[in-house]
N, C-alpha and C. Protein backbone atom coordinates (compact mmCIF):
# COMPACT_ATOMS: atom_id res chain seq x y z
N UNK A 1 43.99 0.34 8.50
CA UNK A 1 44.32 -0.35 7.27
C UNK A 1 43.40 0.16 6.16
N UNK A 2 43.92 0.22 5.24
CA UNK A 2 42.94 1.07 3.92
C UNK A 2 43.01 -0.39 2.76
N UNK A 3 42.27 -0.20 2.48
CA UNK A 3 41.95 -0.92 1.12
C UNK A 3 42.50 -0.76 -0.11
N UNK A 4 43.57 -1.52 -1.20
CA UNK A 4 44.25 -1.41 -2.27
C UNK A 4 43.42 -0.51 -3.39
N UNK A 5 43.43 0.15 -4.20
CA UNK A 5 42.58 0.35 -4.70
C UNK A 5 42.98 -0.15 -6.28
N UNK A 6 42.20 -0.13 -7.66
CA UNK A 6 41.92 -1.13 -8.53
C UNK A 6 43.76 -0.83 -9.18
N UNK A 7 44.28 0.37 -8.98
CA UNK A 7 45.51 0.81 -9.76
C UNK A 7 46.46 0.57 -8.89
N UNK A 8 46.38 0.48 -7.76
CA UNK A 8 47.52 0.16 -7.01
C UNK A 8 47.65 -1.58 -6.86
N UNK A 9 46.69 -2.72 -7.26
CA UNK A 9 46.49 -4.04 -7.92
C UNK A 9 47.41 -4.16 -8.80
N UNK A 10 46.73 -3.10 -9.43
CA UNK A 10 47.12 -3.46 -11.43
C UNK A 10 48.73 -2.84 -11.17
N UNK A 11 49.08 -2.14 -10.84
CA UNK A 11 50.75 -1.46 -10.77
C UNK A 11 51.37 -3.30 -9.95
N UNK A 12 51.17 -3.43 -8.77
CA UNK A 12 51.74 -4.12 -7.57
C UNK A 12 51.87 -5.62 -9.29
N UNK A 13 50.44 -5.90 -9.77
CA UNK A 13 50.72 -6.98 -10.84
C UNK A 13 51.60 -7.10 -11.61
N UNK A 14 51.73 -5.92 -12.11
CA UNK A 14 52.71 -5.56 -13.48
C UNK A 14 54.03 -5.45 -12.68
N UNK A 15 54.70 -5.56 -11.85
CA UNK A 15 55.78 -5.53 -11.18
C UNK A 15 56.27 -7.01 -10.91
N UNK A 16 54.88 -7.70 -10.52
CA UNK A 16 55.35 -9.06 -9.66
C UNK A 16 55.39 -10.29 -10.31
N UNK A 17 53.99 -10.00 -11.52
CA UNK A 17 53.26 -11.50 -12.17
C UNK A 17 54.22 -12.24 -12.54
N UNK A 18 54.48 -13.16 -13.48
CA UNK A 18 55.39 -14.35 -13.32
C UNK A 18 54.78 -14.73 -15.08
N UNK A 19 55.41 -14.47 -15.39
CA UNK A 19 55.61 -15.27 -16.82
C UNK A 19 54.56 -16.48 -17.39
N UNK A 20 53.54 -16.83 -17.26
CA UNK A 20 52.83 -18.11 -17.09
C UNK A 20 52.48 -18.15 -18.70
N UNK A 21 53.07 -19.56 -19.42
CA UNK A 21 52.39 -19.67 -20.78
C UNK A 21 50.47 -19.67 -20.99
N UNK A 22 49.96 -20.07 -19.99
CA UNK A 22 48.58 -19.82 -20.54
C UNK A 22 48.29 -18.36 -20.02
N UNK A 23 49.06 -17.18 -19.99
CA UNK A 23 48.55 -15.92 -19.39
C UNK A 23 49.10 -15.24 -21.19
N UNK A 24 49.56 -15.76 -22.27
CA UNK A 24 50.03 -15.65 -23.33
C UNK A 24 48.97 -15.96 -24.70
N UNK A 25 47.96 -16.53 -24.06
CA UNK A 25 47.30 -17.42 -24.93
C UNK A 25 45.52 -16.97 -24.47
N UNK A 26 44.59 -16.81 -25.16
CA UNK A 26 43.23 -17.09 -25.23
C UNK A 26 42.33 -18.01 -25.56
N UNK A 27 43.21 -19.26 -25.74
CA UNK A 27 42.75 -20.72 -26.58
C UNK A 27 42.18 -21.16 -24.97
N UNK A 28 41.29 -21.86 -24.54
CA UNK A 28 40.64 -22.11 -23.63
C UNK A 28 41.30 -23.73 -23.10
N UNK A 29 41.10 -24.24 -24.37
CA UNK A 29 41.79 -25.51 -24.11
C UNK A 29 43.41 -25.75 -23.39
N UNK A 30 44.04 -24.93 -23.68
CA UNK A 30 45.89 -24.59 -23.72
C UNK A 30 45.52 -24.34 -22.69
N UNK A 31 44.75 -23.79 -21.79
CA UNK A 31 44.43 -22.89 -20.34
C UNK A 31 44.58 -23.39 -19.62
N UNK A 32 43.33 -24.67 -20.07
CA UNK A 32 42.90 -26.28 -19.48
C UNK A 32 44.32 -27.31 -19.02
N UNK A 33 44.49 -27.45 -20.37
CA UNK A 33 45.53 -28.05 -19.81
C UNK A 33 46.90 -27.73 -19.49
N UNK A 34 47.55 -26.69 -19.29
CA UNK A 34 48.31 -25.86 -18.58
C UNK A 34 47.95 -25.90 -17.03
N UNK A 35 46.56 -25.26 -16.69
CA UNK A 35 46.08 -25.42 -15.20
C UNK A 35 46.20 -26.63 -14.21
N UNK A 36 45.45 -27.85 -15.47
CA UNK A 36 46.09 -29.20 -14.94
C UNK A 36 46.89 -29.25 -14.30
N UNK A 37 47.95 -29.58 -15.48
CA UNK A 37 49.77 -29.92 -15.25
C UNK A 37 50.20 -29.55 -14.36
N UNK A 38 50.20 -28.07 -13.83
CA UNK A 38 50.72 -27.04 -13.11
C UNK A 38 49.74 -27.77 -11.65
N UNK A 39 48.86 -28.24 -11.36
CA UNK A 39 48.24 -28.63 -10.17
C UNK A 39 48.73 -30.21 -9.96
N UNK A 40 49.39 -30.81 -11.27
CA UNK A 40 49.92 -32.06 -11.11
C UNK A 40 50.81 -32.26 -10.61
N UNK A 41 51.89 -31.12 -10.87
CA UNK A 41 53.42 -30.80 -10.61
C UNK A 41 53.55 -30.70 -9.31
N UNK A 42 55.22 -30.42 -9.15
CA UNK A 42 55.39 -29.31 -7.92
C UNK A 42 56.09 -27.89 -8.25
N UNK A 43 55.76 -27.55 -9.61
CA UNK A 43 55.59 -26.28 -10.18
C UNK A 43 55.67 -25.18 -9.17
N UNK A 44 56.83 -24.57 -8.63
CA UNK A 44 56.71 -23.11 -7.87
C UNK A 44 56.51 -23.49 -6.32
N UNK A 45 56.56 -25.00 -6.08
CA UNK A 45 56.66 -24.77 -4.75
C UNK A 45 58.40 -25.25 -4.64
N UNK A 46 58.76 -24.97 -2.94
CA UNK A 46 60.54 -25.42 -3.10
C UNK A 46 61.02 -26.38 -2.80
């Protein structure tokens, strides 16, 4: 087994990541409470 290396991460990310409004934003607070909610929910499970 070999180890991913930092570009084959960053490629596999940019293919898979998922749309998330605080991944849009640098406001710390919006982050905050985005992270919340999303741990309040059942956000992404089925």
């Amino acid at each position: 087994m070999t180890l991913a290396t930092n570009d084959d991460l960053l490629a596999w990310y940019a293919d898979n990541a998922r749309d998330l409004p605080w991944r849009r934003t640098h406001d710390p607070y919006a982050i905050l409470v985005s992270e919340v909610m999303v741990q309040a929910s059942s956000w992404g499970r089925p």
